[in-house]
C-alpha atoms as a PDB file:
ATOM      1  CA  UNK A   1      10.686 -14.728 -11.071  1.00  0.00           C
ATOM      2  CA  UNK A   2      10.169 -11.948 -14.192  1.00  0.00           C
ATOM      3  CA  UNK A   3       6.411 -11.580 -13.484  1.00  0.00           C
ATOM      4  CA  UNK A   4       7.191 -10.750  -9.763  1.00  0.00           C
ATOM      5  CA  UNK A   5      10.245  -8.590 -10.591  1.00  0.00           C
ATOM      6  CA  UNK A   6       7.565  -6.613 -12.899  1.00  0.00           C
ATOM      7  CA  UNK A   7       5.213  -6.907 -10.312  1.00  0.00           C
ATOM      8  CA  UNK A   8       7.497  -5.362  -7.884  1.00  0.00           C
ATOM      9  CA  UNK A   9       7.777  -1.912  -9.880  1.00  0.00           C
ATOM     10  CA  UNK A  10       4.192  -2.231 -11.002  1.00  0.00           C
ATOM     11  CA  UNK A  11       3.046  -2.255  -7.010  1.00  0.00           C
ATOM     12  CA  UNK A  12       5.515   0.746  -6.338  1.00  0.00           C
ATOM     13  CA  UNK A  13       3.844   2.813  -9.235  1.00  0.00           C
ATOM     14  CA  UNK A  14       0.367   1.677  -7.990  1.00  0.00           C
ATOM     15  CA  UNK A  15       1.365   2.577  -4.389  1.00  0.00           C
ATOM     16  CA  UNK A  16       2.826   6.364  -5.700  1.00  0.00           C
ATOM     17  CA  UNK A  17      -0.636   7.138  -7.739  1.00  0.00           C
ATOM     18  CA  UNK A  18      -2.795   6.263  -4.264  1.00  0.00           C
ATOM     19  CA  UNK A  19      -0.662   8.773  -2.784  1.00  0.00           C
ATOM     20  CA  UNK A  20      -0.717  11.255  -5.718  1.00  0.00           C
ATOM     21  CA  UNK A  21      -4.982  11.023  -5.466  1.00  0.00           C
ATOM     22  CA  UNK A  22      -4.862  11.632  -2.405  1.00  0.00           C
ATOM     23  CA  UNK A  23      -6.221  15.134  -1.581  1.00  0.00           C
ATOM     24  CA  UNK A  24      -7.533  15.922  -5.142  1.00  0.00           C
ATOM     25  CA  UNK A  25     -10.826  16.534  -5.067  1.00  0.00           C
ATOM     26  CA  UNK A  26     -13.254  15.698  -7.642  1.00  0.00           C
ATOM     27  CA  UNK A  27     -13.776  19.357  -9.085  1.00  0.00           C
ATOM     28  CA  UNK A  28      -9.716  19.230  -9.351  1.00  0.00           C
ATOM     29  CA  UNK A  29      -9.599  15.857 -11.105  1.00  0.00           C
ATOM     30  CA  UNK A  30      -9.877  17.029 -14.721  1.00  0.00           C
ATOM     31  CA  UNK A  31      -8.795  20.473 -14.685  1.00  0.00           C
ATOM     32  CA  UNK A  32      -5.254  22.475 -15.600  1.00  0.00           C
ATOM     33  CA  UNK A  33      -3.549  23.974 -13.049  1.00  0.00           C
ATOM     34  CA  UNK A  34      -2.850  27.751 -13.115  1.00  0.00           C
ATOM     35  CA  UNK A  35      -0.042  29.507 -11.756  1.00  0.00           C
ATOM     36  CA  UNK A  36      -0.079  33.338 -11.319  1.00  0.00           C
ATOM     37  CA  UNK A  37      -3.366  33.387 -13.232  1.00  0.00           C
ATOM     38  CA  UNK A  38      -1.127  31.132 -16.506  1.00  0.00           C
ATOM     39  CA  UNK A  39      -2.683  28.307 -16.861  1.00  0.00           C
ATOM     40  CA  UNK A  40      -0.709  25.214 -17.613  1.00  0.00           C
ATOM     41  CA  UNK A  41      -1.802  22.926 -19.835  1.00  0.00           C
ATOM     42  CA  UNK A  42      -0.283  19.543 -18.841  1.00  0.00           C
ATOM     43  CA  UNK A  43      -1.815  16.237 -18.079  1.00  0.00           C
ATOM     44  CA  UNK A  44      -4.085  16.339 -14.935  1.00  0.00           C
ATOM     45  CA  UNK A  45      -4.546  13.269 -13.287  1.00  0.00           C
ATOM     46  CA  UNK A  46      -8.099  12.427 -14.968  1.00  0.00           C
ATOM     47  CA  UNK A  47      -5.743  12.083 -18.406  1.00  0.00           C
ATOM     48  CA  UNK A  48      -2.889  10.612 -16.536  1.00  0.00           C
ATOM     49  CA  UNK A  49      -5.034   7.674 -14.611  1.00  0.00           C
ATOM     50  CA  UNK A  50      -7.203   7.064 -17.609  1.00  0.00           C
ATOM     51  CA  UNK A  51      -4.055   7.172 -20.137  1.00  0.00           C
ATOM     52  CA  UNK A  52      -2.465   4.220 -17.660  1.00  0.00           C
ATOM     53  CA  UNK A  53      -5.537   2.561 -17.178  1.00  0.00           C
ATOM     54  CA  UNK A  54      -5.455   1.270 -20.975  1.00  0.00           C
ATOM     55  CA  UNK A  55      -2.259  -1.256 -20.694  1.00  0.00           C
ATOM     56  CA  UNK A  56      -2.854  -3.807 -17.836  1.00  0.00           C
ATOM     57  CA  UNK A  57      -5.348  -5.326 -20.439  1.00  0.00           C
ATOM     58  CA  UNK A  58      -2.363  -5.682 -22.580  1.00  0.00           C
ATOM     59  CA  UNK A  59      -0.116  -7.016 -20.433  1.00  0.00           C
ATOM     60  CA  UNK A  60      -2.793  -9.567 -19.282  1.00  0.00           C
ATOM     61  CA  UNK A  61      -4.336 -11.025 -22.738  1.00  0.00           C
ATOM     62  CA  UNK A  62      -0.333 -10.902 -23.561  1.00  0.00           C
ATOM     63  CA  UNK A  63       0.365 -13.176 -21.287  1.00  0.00           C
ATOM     64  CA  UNK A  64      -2.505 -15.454 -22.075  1.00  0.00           C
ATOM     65  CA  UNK A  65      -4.682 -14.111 -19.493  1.00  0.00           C
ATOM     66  CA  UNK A  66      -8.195 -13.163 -19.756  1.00  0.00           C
ATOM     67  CA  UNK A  67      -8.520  -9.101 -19.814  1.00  0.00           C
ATOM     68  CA  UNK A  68     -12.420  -8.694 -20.985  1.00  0.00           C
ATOM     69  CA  UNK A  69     -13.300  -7.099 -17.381  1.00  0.00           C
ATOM     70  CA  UNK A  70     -10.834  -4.942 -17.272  1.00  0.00           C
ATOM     71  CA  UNK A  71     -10.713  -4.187 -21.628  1.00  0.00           C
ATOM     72  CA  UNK A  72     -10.815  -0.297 -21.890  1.00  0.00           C
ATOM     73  CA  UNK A  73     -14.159   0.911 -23.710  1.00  0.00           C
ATOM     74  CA  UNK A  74     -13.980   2.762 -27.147  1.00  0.00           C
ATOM     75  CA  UNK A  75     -14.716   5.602 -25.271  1.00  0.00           C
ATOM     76  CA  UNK A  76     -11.381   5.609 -22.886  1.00  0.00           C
ATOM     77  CA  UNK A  77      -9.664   4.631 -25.789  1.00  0.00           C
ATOM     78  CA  UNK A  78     -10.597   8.140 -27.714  1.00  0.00           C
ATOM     79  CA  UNK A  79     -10.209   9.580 -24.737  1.00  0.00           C
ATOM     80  CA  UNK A  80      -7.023   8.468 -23.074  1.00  0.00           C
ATOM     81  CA  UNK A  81      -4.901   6.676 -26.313  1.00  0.00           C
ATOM     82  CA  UNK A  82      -1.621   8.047 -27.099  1.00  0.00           C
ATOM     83  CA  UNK A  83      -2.979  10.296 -29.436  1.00  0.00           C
ATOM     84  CA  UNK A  84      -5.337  11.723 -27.649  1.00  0.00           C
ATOM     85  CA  UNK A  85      -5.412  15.271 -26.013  1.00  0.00           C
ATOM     86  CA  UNK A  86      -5.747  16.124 -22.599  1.00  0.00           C
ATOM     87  CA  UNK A  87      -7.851  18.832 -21.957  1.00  0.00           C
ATOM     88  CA  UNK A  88      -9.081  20.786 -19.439  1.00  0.00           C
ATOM     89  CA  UNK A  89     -12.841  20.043 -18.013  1.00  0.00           C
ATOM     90  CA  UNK A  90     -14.331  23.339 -15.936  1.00  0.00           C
ATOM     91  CA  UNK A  91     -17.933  21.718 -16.416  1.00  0.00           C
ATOM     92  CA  UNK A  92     -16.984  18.030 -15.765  1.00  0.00           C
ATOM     93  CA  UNK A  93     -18.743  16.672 -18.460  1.00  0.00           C
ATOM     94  CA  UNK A  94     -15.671  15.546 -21.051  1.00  0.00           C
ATOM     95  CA  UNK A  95     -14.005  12.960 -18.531  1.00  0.00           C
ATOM     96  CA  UNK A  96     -15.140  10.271 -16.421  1.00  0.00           C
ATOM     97  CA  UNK A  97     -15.553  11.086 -12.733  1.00  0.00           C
ATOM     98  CA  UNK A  98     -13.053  10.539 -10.574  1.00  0.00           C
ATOM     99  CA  UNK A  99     -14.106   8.163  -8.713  1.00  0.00           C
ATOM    100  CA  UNK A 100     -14.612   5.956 -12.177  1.00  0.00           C
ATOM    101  CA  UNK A 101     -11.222   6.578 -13.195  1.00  0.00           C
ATOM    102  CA  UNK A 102      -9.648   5.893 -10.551  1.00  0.00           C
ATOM    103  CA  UNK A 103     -11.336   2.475  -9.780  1.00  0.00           C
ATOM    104  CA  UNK A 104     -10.751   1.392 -13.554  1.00  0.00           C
ATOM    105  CA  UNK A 105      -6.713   2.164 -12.841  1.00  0.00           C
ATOM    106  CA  UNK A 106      -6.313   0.327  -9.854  1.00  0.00           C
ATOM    107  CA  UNK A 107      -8.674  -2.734 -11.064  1.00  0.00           C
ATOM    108  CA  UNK A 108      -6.857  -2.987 -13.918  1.00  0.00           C
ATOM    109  CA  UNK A 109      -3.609  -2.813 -12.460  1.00  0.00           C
ATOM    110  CA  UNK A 110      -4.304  -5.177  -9.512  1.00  0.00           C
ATOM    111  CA  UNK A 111      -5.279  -7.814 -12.427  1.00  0.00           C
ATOM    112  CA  UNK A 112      -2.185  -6.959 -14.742  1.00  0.00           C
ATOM    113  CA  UNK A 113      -0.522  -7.536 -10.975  1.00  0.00           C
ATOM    114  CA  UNK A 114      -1.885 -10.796 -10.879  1.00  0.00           C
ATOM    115  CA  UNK A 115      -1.467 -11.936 -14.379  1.00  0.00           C
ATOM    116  CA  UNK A 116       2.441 -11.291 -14.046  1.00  0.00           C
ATOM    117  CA  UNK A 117       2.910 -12.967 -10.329  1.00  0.00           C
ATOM    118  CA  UNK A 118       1.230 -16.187 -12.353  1.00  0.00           C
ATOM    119  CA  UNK A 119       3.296 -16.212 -15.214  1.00  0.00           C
ATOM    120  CA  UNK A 120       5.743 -18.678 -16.323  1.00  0.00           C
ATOM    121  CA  UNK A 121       9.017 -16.695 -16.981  1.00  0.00           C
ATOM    122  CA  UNK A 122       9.380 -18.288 -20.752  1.00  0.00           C
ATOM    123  CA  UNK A 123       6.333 -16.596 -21.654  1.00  0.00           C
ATOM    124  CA  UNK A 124       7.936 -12.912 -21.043  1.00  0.00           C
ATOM    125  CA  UNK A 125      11.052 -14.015 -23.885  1.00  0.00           C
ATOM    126  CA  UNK A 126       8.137 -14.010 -26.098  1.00  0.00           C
ATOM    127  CA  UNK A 127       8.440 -11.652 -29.368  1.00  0.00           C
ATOM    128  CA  UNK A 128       7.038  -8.256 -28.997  1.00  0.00           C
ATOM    129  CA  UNK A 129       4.692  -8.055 -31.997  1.00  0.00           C
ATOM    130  CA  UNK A 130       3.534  -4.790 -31.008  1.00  0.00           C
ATOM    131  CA  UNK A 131       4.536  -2.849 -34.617  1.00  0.00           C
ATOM    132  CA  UNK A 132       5.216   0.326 -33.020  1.00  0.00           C
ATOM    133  CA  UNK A 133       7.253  -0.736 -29.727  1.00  0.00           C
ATOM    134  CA  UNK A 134       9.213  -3.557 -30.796  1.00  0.00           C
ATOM    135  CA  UNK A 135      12.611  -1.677 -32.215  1.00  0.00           C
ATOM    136  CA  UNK A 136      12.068  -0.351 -28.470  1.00  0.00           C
ATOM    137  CA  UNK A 137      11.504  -3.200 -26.634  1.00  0.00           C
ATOM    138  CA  UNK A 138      11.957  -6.858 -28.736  1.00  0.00           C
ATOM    139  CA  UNK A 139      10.324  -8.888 -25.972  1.00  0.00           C
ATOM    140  CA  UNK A 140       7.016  -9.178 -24.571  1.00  0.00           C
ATOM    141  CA  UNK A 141       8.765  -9.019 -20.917  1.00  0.00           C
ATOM    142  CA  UNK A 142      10.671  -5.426 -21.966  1.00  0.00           C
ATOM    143  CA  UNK A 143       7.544  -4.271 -23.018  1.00  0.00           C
ATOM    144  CA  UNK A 144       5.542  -5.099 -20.549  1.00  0.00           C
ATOM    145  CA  UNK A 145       8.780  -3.803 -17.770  1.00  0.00           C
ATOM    146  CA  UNK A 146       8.259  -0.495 -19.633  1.00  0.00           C
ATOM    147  CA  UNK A 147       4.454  -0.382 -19.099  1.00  0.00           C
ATOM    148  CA  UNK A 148       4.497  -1.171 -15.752  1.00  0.00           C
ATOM    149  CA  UNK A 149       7.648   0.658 -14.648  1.00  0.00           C
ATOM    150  CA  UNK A 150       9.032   3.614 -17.235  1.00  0.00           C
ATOM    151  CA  UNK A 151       5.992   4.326 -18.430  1.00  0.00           C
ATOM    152  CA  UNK A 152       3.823   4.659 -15.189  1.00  0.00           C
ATOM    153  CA  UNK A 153       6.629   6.782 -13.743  1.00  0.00           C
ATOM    154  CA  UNK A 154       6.609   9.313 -16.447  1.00  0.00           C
ATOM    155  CA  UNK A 155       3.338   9.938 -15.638  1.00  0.00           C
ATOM    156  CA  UNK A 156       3.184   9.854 -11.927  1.00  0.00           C
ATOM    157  CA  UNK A 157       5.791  13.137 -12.417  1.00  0.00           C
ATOM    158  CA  UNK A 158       3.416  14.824 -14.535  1.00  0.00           C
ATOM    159  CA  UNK A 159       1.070  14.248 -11.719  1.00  0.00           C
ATOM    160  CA  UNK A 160       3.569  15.399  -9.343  1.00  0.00           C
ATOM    161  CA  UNK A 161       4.322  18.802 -11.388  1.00  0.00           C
ATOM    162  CA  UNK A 162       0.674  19.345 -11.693  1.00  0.00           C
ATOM    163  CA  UNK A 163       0.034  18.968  -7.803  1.00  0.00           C
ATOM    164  CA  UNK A 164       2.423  21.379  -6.899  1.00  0.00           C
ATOM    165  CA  UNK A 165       1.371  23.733  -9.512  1.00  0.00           C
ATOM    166  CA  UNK A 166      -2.290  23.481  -8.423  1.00  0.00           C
ATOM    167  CA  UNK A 167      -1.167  23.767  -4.985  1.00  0.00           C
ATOM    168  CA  UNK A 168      -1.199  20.785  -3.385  1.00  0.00           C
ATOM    169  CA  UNK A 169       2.991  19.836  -2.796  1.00  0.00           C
ATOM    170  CA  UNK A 170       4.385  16.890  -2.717  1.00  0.00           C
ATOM    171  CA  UNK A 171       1.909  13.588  -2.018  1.00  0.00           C
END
C-alpha cells in the first residue's frame, strides 16, 4: 500500500517530464535559455534529468532491491550530484546526449517504480540512515516520498521556467 502510494506520485512526475521533453530538441537539451539577449542561467533539462536520474538506485538497493543496472556512473555523479553545477553546453560536448539522458531517467525510474509496487510496507518504517536527510525525513518511506514526489517536482518547474523562457510554453 506505501510502495504504490509512492508509486502513484512517482508515475505522475515521470508522466510530467515525458511531456516537458517533448519538443526540445537535442541542440536545446543542455543549453541556458536567453531572454532579450540575458541569458539565464538555471537548470536546463540535461542537468535536471541527469540530477533525477541519480536516486531511483537509492530507492531500489534501499529497499533491498538490486540497482547495479540502473547505478549512476562516476561520471553522472560529478556531473549531476547535488553539488554539482549546471552549466551551459553551446558545443555539446560537457553533457550526455539527450537521448542518453533521457533513457537513463526513465529506466531508472520505471525500476525505482517497480521496486516500490513490490515492497512490503514494513520495509518503508525503516530508519533513514542517510546522514544528511534524516533530521528531514526519519524514515526510509519519507525519504524515499520526497525523492519521488517533492523532489522530482521541484525540478520539473525549473524545467517548466526554462521552457517558457527558451520559448517553448507550457508542455
Amino acid at each position: 500500500m506505501i510502495g504504490q502510494m509512492i508509486a502513484d506520485s512517482a508515475r505522475l512526475c515521470v508522466g510530467y517530464a515525458d511531456r516537458m521533453v517533448s519538443g526540445v530538441s537535442s541542440e536545446q537539451f543542455a543549453r541556458f535559455a536567453t531572454v532579450g539577449g540575458q541569458v539565464v542561467k538555471s537548470n536546463h533539462p540535461a542537468f535536471i534529468l541527469g540530477h533525477l536520474s541519480l536516486y531511483p538506485s537509492r530507492v531500489v538497493s534501499e529497499l533491498g532491491g538490486d540497482a547495479s543496472s540502473i547505478a549512476p556512473t562516476e561520471k553522472y555523479e560529478a556531473l549531476f550530484s547535488p553539488q554539482a553545477t549546471c552549466l551551459d553546453d553551446p558545443d555539446g560536448n560537457l553533457y550526455p546526449a539527450m537521448e542518453e539522458i533521457v533513457s537513463k531517467f526513465t529506466s531508472a525510474h520505471a525500476a525505482a517504480i517497480e521496486t516500490l509496487l513490490a515492497a512490503d510496507d514494513s520495509t518503508f518504517a525503516a530508519v533513514n540512515t542517510n546522514e544528511r536527510m534524516k533530521s528531514k525525513f526519519g524514515t526510509i518511506g519519507s525519504m524515499h516520498a520526497f525523492y519521488l514526489g517533492g523532489h522530482m517536482m521541484i525540478h520539473m518547474g525549473q524545467f517548466s521556467a526554462w521552457r517558457r523562457a527558451i520559448g517553448l510554453g507550457a508542455a
